[in-house]
Protein backbone atom coordinates (compact mmCIF):
# COMPACT_ATOMS: atom_id res chain seq x y z
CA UNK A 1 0.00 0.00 0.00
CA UNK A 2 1.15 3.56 -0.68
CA UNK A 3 0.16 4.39 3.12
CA UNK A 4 1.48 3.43 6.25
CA UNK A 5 -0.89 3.70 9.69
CA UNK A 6 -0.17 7.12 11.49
CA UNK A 7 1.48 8.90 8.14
CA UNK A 8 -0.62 11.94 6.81
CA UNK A 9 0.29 12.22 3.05
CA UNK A 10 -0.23 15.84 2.45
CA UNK A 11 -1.99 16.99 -0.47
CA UNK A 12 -0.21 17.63 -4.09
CA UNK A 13 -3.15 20.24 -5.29
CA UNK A 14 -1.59 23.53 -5.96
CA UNK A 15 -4.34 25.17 -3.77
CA UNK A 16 -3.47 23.10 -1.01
CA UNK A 17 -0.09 24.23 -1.12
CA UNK A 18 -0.22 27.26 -1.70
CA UNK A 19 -2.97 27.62 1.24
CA UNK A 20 0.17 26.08 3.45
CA UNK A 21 2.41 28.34 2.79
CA UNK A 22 0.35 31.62 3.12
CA UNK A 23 -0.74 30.05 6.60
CA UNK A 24 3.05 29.46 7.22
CA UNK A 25 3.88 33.08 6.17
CA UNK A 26 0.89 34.70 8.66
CA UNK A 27 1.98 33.03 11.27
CA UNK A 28 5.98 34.33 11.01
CA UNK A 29 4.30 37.83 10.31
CA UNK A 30 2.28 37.62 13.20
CA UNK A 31 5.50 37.19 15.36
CA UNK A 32 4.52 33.87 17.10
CA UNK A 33 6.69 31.55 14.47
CA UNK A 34 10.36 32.03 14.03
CA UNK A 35 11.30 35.42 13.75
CA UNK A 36 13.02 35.07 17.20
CA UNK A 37 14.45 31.57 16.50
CA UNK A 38 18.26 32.36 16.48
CA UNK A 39 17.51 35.03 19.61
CA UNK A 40 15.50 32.44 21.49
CA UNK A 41 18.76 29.36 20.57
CA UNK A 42 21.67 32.03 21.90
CA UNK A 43 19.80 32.83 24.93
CA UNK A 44 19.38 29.23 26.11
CA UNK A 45 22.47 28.44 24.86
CA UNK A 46 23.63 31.17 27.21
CA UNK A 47 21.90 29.36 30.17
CA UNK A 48 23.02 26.30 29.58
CA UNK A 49 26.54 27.49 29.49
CA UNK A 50 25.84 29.04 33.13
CA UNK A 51 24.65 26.26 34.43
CA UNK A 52 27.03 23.91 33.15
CA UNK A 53 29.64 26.65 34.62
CA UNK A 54 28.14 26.46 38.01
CA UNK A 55 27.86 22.68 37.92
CA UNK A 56 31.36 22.67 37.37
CA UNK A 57 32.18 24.98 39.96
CA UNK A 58 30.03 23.25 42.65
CA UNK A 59 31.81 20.11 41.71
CA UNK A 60 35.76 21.35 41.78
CA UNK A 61 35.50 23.59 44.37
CA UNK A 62 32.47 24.58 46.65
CA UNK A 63 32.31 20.97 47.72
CA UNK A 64 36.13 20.48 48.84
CA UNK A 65 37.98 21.53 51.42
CA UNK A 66 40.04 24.32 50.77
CA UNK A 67 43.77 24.90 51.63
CA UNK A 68 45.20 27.65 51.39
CA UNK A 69 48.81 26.76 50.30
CA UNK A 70 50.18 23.61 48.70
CA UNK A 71 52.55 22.30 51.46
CA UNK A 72 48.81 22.52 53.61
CA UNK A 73 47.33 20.57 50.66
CA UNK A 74 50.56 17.78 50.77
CA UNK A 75 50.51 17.72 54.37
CA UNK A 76 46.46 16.54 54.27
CA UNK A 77 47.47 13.84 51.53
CA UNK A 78 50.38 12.59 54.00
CA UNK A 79 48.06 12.44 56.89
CA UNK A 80 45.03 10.44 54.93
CA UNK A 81 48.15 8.08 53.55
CA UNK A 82 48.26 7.81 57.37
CA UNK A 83 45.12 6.01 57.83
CA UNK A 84 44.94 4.30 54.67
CA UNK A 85 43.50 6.49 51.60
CA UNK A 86 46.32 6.27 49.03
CA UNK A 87 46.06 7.50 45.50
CA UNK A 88 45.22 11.58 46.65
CA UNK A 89 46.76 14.48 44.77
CA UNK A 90 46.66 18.00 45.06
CA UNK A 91 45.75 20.40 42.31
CA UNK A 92 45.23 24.68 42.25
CA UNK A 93 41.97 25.95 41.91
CA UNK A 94 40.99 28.07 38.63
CA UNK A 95 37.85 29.46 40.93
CA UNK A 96 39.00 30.10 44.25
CA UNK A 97 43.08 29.86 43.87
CA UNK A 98 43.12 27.70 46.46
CA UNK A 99 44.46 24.11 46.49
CA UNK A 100 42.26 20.93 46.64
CA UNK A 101 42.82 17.41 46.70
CA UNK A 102 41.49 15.01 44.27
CA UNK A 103 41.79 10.89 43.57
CA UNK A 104 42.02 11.89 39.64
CA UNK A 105 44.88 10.54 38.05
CA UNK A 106 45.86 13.95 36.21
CA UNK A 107 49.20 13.98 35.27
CA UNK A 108 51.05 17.42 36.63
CA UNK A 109 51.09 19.99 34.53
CA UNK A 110 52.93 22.83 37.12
């Protein structure tokens, strides 16, 4: 068969089409269609970019403890080696400048 269930063939009339298209073209002139459409994308691009930021942020920093200079930072890796957790490094913060520790097996690149 030339139809398949839940396909709407659309018409092949020249009225029919051309009845589309001036509905199409009313309804960007009215302003509800896509004259926005590029505004609307950068703006939510722009908010997903925030919150991906802040995710980030809430992630490297604001949930770690902060110390203030690296020896601090070693001296908190040799006292967990101390009572058993092995694998910790310490890295500089890009938000807060501070130094945190972290199990992620960066390799050093200071």
């Amino acid at each position: 068969m030339w139809w398949r269930a839940g396909c709407v063939m659309g018409s092949r009339k020249r009225s029919a089409k051309a009845r589309q298209i001036s509905e199409f073209k009313a309804v960007l002139s009215a302003g509800d269609g896509f004259d926005d459409l590029f505004a609307r994308e950068e703006k939510r691009r722009e908010v997903a970019a925030a919150e991906h930021e802040a995710a980030l942020r809430a992630k490297s920093c604001e949930s770690k403890n902060r110390y203030p200079s690296r020896s601090e930072a070693e001296a908190a890796v040799a006292a967990c080696a101390e009572y058993g957790t092995t694998g910790l490094r310490v890295y500089k913060c890009r938000y807060c400048n501070g130094w945190h520790l972290t199990s992620h097996p960066w390799e050093e690149s200071e």
